[in-house]
C-alpha atoms as a PDB file:
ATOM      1  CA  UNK A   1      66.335  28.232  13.987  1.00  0.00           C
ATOM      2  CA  UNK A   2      62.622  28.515  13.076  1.00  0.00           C
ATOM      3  CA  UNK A   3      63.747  31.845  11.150  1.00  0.00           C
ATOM      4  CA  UNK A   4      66.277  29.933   9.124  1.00  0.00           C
ATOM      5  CA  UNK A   5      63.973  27.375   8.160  1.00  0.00           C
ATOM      6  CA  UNK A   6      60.859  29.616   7.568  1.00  0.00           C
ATOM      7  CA  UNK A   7      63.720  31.266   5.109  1.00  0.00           C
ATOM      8  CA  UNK A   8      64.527  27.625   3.332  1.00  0.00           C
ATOM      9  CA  UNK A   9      61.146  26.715   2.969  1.00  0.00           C
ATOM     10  CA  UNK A  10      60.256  29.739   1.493  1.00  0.00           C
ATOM     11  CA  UNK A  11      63.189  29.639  -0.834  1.00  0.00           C
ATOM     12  CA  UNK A  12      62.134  26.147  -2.102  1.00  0.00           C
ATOM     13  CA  UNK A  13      58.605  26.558  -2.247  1.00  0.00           C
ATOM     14  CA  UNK A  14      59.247  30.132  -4.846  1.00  0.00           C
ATOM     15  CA  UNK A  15      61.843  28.022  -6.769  1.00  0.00           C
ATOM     16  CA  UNK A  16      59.271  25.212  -7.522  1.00  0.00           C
ATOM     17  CA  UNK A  17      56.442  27.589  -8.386  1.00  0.00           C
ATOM     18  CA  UNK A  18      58.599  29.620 -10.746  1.00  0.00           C
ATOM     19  CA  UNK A  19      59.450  27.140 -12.815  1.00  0.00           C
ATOM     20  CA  UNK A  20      56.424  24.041 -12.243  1.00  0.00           C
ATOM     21  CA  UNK A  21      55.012  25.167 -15.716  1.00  0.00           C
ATOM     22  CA  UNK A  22      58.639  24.792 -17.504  1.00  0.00           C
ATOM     23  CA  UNK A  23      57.717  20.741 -17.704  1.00  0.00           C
ATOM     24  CA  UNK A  24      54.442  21.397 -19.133  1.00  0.00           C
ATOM     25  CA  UNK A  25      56.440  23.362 -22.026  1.00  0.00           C
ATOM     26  CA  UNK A  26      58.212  20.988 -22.905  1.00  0.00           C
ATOM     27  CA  UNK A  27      55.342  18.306 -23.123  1.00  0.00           C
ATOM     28  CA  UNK A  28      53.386  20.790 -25.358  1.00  0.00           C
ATOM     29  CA  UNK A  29      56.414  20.756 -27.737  1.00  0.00           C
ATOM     30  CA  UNK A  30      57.092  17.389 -27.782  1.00  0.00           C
ATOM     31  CA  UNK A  31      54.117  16.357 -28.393  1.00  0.00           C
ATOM     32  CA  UNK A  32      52.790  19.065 -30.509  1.00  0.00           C
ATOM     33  CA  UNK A  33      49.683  19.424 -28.667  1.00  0.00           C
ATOM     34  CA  UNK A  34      47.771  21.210 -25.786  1.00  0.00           C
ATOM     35  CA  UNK A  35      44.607  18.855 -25.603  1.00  0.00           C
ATOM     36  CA  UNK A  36      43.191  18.217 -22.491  1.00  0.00           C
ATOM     37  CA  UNK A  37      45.149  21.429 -21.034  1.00  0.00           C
ATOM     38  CA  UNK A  38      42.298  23.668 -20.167  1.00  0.00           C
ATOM     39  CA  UNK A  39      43.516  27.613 -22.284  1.00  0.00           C
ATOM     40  CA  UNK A  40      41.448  28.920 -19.270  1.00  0.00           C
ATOM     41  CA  UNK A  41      42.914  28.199 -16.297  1.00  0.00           C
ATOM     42  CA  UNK A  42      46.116  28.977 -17.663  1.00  0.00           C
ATOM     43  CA  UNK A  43      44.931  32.634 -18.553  1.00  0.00           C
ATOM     44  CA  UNK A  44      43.561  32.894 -15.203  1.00  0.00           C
ATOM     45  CA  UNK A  45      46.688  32.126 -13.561  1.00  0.00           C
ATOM     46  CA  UNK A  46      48.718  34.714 -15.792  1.00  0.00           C
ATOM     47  CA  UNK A  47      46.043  37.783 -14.217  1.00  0.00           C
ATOM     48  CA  UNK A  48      46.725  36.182 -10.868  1.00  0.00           C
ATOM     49  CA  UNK A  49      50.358  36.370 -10.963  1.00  0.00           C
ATOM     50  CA  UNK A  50      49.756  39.589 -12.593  1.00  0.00           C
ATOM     51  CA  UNK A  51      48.000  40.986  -9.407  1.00  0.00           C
ATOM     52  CA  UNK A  52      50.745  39.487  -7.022  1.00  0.00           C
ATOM     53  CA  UNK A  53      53.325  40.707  -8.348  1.00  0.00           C
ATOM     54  CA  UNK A  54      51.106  44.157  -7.687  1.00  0.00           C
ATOM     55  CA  UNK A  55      50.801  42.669  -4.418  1.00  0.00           C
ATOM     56  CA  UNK A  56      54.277  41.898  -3.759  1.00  0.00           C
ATOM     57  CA  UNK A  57      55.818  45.169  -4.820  1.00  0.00           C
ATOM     58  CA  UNK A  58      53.825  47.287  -2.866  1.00  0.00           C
ATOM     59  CA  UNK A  59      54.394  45.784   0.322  1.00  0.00           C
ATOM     60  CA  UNK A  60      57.904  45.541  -0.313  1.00  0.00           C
ATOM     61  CA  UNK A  61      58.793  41.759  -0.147  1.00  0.00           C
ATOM     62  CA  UNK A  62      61.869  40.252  -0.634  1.00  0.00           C
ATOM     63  CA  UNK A  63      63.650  40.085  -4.410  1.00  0.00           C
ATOM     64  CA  UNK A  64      62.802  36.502  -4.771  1.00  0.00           C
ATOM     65  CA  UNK A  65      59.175  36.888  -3.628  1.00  0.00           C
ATOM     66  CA  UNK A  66      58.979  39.663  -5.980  1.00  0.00           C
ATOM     67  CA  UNK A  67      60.288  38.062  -8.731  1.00  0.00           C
ATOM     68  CA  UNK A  68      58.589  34.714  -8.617  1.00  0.00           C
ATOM     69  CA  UNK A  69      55.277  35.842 -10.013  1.00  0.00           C
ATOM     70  CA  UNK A  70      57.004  37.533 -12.685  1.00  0.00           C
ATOM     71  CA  UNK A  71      58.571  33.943 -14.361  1.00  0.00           C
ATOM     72  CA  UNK A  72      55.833  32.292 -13.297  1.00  0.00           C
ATOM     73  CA  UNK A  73      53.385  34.959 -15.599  1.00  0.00           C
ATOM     74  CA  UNK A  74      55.915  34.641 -18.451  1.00  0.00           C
ATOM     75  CA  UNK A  75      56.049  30.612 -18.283  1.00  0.00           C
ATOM     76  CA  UNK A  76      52.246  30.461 -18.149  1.00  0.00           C
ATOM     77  CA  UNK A  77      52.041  33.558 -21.227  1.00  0.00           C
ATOM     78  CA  UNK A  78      54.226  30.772 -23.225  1.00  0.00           C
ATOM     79  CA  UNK A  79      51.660  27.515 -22.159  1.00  0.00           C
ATOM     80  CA  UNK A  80      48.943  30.214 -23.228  1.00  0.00           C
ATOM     81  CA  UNK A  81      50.674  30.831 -26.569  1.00  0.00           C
ATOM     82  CA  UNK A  82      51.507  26.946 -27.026  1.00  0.00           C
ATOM     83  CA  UNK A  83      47.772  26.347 -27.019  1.00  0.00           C
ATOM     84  CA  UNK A  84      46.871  28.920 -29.676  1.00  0.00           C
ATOM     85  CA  UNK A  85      49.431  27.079 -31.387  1.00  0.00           C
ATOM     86  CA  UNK A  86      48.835  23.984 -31.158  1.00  0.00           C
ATOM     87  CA  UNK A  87      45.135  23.857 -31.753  1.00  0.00           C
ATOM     88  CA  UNK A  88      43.186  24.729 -34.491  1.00  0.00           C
ATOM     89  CA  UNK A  89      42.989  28.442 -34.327  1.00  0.00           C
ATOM     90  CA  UNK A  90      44.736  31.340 -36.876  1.00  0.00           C
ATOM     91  CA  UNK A  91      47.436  31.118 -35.283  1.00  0.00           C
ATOM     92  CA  UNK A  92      48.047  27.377 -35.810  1.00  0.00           C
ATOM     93  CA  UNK A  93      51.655  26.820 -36.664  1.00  0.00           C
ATOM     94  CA  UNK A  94      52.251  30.135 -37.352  1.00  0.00           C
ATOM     95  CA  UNK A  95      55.571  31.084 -35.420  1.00  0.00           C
ATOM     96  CA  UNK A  96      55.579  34.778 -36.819  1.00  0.00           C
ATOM     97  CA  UNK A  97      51.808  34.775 -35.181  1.00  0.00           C
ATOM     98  CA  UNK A  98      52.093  32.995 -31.869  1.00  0.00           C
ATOM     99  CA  UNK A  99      55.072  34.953 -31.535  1.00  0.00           C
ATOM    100  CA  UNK A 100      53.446  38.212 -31.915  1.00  0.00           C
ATOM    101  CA  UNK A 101      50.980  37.031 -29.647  1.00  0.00           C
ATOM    102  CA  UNK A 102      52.983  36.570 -27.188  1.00  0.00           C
ATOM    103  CA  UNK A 103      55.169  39.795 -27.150  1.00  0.00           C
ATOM    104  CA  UNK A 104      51.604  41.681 -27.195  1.00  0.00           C
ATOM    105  CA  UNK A 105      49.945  39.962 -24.247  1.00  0.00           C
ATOM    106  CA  UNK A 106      53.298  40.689 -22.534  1.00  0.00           C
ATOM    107  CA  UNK A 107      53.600  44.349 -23.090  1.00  0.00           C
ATOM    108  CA  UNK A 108      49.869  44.118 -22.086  1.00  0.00           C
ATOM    109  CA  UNK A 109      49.785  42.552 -18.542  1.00  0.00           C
ATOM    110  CA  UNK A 110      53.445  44.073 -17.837  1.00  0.00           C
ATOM    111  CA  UNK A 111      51.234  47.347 -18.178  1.00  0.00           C
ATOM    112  CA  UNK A 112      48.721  46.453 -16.424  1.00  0.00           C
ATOM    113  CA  UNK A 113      50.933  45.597 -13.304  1.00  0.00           C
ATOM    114  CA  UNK A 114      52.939  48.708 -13.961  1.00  0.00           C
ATOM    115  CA  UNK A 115      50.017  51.041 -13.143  1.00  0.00           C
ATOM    116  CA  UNK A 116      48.568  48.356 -10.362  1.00  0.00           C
ATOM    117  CA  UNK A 117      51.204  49.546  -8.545  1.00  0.00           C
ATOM    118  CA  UNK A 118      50.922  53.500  -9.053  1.00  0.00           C
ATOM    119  CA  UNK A 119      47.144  53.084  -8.538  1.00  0.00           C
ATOM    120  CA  UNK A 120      47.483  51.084  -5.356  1.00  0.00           C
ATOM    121  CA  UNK A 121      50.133  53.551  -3.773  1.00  0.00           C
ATOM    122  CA  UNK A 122      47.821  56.572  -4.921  1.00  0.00           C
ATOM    123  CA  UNK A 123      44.962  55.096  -3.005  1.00  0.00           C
ATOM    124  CA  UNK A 124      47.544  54.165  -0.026  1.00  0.00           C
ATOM    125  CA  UNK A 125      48.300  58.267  -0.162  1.00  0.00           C
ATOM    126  CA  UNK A 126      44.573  59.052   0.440  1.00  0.00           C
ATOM    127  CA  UNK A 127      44.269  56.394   2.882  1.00  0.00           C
ATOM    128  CA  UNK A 128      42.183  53.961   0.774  1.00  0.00           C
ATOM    129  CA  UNK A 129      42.867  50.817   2.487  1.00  0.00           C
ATOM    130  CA  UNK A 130      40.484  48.505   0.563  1.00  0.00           C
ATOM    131  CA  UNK A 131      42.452  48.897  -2.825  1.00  0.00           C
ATOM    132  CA  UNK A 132      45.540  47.510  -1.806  1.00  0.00           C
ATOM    133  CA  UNK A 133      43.680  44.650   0.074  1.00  0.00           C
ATOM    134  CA  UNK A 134      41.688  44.070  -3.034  1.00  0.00           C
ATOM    135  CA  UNK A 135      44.857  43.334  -4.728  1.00  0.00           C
ATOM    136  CA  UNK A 136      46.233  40.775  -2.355  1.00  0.00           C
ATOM    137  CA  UNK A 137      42.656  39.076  -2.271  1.00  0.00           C
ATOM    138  CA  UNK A 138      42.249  38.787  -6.847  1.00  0.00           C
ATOM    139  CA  UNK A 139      45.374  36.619  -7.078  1.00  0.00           C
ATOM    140  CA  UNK A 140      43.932  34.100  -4.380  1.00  0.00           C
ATOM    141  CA  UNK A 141      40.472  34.028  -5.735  1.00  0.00           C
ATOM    142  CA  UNK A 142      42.169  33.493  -9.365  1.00  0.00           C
ATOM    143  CA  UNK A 143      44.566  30.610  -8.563  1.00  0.00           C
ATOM    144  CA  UNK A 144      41.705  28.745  -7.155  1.00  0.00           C
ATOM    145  CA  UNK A 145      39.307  29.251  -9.373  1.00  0.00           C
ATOM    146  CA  UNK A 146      41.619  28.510 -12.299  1.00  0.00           C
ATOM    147  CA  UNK A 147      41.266  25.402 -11.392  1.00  0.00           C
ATOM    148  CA  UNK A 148      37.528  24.838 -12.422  1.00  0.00           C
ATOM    149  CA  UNK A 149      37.963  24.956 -16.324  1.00  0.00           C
ATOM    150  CA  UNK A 150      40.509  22.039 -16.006  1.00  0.00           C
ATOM    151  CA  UNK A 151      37.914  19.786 -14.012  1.00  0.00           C
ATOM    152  CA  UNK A 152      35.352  20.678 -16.240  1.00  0.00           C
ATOM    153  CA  UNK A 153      38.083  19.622 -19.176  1.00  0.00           C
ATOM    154  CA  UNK A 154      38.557  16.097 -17.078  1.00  0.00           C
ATOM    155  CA  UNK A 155      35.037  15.850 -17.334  1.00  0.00           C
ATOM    156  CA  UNK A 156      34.258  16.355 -20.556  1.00  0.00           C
ATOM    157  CA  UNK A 157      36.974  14.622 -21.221  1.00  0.00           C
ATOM    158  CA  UNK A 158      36.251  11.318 -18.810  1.00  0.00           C
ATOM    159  CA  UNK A 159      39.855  11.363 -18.819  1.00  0.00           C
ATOM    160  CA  UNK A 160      43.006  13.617 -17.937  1.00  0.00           C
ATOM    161  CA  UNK A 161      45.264  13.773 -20.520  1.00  0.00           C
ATOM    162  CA  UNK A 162      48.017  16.764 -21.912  1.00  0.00           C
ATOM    163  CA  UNK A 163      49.087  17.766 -18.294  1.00  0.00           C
ATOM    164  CA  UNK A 164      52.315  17.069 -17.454  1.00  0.00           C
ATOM    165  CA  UNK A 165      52.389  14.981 -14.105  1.00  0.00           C
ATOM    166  CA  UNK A 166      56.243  16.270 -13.318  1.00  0.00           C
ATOM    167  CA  UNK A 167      54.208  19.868 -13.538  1.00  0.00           C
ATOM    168  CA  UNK A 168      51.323  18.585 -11.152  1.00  0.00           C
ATOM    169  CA  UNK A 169      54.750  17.493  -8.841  1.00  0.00           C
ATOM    170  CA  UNK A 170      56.267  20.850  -8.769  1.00  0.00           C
ATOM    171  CA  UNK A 171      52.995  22.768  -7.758  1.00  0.00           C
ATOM    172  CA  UNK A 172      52.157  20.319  -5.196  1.00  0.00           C
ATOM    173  CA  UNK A 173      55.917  20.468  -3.992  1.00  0.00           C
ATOM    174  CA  UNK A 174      55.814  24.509  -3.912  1.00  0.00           C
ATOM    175  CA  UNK A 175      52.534  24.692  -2.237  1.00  0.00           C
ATOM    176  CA  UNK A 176      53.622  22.124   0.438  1.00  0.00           C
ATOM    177  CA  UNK A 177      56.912  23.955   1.326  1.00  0.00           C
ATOM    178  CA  UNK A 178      55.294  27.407   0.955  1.00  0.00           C
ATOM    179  CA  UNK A 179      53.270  26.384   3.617  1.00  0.00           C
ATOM    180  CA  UNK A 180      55.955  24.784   5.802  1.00  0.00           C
ATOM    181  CA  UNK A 181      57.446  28.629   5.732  1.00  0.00           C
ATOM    182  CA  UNK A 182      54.098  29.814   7.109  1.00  0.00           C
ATOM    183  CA  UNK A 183      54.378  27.296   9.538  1.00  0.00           C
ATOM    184  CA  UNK A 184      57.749  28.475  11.119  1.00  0.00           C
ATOM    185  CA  UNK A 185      57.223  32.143  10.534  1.00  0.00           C
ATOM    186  CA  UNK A 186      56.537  33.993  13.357  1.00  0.00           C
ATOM    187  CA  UNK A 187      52.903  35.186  14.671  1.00  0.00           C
ATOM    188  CA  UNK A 188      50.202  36.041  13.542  1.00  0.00           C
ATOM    189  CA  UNK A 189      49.738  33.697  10.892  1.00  0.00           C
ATOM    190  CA  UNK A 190      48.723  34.236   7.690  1.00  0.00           C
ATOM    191  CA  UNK A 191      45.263  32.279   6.887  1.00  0.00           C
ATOM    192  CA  UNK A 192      44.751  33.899   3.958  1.00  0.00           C
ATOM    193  CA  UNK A 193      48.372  32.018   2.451  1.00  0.00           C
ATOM    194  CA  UNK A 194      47.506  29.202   3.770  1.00  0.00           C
ATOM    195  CA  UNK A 195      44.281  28.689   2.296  1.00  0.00           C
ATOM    196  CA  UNK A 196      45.880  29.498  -0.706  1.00  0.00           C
ATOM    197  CA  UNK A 197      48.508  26.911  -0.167  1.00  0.00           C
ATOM    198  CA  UNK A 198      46.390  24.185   1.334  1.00  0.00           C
ATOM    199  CA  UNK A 199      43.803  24.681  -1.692  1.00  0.00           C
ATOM    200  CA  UNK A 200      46.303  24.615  -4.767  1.00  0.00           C
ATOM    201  CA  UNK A 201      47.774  20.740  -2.609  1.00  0.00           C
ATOM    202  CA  UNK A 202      44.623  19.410  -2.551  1.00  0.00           C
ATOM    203  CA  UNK A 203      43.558  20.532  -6.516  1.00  0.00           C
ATOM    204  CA  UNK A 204      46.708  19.183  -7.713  1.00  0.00           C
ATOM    205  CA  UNK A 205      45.880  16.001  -5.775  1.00  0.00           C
ATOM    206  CA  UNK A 206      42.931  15.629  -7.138  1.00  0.00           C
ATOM    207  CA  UNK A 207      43.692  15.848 -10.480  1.00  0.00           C
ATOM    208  CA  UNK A 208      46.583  13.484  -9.794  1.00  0.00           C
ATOM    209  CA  UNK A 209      44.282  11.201  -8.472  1.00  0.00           C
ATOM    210  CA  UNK A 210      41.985  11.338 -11.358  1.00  0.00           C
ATOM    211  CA  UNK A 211      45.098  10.817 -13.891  1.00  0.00           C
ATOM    212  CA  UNK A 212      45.533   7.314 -12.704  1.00  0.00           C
ATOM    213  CA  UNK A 213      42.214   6.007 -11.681  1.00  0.00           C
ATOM    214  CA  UNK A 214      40.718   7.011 -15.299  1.00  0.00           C
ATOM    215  CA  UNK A 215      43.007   6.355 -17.418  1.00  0.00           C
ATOM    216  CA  UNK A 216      43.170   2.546 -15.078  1.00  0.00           C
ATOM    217  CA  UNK A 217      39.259   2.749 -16.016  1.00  0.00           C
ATOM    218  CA  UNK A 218      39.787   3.543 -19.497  1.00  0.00           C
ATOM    219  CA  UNK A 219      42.710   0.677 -20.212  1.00  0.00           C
ATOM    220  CA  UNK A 220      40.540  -1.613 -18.331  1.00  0.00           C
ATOM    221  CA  UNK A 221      37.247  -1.129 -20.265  1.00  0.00           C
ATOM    222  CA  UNK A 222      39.411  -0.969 -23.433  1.00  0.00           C
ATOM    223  CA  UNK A 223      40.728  -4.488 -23.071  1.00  0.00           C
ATOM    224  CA  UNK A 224      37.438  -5.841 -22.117  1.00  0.00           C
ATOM    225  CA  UNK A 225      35.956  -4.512 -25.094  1.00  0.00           C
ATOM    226  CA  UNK A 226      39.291  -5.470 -27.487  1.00  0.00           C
ATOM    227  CA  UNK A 227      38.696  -9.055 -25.407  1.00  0.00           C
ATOM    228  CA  UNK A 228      34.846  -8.823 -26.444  1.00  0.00           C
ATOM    229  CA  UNK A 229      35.785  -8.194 -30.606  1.00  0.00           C
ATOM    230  CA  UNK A 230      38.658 -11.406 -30.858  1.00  0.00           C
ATOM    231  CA  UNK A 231      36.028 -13.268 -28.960  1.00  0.00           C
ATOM    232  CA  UNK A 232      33.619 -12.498 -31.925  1.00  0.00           C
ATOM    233  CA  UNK A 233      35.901 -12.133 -34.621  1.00  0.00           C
ATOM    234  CA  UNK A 234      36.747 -16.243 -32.894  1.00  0.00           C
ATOM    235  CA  UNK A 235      33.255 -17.137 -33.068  1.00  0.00           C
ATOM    236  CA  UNK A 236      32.904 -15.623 -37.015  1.00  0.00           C
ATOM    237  CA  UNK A 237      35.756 -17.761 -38.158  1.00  0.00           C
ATOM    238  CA  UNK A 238      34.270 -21.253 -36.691  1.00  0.00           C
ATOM    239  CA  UNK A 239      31.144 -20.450 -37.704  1.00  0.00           C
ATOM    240  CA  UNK A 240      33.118 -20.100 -41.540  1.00  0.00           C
ATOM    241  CA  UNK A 241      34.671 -23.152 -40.944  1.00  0.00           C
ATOM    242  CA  UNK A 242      31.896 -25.024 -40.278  1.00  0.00           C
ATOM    243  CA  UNK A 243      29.826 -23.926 -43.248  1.00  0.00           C
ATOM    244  CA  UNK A 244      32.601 -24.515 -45.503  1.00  0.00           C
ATOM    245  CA  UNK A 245      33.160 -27.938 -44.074  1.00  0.00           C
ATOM    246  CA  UNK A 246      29.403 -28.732 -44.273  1.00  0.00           C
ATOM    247  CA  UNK A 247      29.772 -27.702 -47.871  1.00  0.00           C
ATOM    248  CA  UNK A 248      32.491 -29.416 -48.406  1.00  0.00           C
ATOM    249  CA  UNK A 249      30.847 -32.330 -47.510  1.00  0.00           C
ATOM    250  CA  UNK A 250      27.650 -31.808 -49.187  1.00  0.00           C
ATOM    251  CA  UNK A 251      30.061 -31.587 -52.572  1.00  0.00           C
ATOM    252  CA  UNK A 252      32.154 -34.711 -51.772  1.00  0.00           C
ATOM    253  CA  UNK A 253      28.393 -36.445 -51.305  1.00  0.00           C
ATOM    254  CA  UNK A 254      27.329 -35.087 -54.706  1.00  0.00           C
ATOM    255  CA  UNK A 255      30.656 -36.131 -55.895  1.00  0.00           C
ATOM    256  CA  UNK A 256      30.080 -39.727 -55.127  1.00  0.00           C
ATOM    257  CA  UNK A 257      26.481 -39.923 -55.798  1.00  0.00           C
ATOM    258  CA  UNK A 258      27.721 -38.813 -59.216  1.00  0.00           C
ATOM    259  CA  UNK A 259      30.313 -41.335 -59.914  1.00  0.00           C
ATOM    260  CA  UNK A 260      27.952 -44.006 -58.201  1.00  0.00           C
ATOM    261  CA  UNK A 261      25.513 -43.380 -60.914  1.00  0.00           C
ATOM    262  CA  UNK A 262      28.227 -42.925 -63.851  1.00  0.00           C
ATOM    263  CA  UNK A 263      29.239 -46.599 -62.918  1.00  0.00           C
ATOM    264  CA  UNK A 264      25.779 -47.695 -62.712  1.00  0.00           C
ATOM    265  CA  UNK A 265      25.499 -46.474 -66.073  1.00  0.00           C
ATOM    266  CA  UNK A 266      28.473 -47.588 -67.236  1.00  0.00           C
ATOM    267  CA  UNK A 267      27.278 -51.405 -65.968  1.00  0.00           C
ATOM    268  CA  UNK A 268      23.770 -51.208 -67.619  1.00  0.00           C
ATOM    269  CA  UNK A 269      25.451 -50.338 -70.373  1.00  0.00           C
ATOM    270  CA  UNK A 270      27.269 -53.229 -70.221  1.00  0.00           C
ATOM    271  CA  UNK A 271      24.862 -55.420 -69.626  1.00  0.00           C
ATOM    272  CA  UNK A 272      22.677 -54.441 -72.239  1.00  0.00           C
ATOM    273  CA  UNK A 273      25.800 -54.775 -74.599  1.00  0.00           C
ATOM    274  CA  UNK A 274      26.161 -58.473 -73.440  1.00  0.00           C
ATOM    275  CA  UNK A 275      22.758 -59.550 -73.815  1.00  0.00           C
ATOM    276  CA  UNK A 276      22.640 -57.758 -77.244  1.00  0.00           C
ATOM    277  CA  UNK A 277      25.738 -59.859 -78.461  1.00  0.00           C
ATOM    278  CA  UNK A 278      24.233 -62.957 -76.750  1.00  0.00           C
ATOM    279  CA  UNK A 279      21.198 -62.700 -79.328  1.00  0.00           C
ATOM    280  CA  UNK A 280      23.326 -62.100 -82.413  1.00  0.00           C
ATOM    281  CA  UNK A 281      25.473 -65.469 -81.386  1.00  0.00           C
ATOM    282  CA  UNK A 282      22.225 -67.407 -80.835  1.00  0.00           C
ATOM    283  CA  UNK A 283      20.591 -66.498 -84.168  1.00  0.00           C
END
């Protein structure tokens, strides 16, 4: 029994981390952008799965464990691609460029993990032990340490934005249900995987975490600020009102001083005209 499910787990936990960077693809696309994805860690992660897959074929695993780092270095070589695309670079909407790009870096780290492999299996002829070792430790090291351009992203950043949360989901899933395998697999076991496992959970967690609480943080001081400008933009348009009702009122007051004075005119005038005509009739 504990074989059978140290088998499923392991089956589910390659399938999600071949393919947890395919949603991240498609977010680049759609949105025709990379920012906030840190280039870095991605590169970091293609030399990793570069050195597993070293890793992998020398000590013989199974086809699916062999094969996992293989689409997980192409998916990642495509994110890497996206964001020479997508950002403001010489290869910037280029297709013909990116494209070349692409098919270069892949012929490059495909070579690189061709003759990992003859070089570890030389030293394992001579009875160099450390090299193959070597190779099984890089690809840990890597996939953690990938991890510190994108935090250094979030905080330049004060905010986590371009990664694709389905992405985040997949990692965290294949991580969780790698380890489950380790769990039921029989003695010794591996610490080395596990720390692996256990620290690729808890990054993705993180950054999960820090996807909702800033951008809560960021909405939140947004509408105070937004609430701040109509309360001033409010304030402006009384205070307009009020001056153009005081000078309203200051013209109706000139207004009927005016006509007050026009109709004392008008009277004096009349008066004087009465008394003038009051004279003539008397003489």
């Amino acid at each position: 029994m504990e074989v059978v499910l140290e088998n499923v787990f392991g089956i589910m936990g390659t399938v999600f981390w071949s393919f947890q960077l395919a949603p991240q693809v498609h977010k680049n696309w759609r949105k025709k952008s990379t920012k906030g994805l840190a280039r870095e860690m991605i590169l970091l992660w293609i030399i990793s799965s570069v050195f597993f897959g070293v890793y992998a074929i020398i000590l013989g695993l199974s086809i699916p464990l062999v094969v996992q780092p293989q689409i997980f270095a192409t998916i990642s070589l495509i994110v890497y691609v996206q964001c020479f695309y997508y950002r403001p670079t010489k290869f910037e909407g280029s297709k013909i460029k990116s494209g070349t790009l692409f098919v270069l870096l892949m012929m490059l780290f495909g070579g690189v993990e061709a003759g990992g492999v003859y070089i570890v299996r030389y030293a394992n002829t001579r009875n160099v032990d450390w090299v193959q070792t070597f190779v099984g430790i890089i690809p840990v090291v890597l996939l953690v340490i990938g991890f510190v351009p994108q935090y250094i992203e979030i905080y330049q950043l004060k905010r986590v934005i371009g990664i694709s949360l389905i992405f985040m989901s997949l990692d965290i899933l294949g991580g969780l249900f790698s380890l489950l395998s380790l769990v039921f697999r029989p003695p010794p076991f591996d610490i080395l995987a596990s720390f692996t496992y256990l620290s690729v959970v808890t990054l993705d967690l993180i950054i999960v975490f820090l996807y909702f609480f800033l951008n809560w943080y960021h909405s939140r001081k947004e509408s105070v600020i937004n609430n701040s400008n109509e309360e001033i933009v409010n304030i402006g348009n009384e205070v307009v009102v009020n001056i153009n009702n005081e000078e309203a009122t200051n013209i109706s007051n000139e207004e009927a001083v005016n006509i007050n004075n026009l109709k004392a005119v008008n009277v004096s005038d009349e008066v004087a005209v009465n008394n003038s005509n009051e004279k003539k009739t008397h003489q």
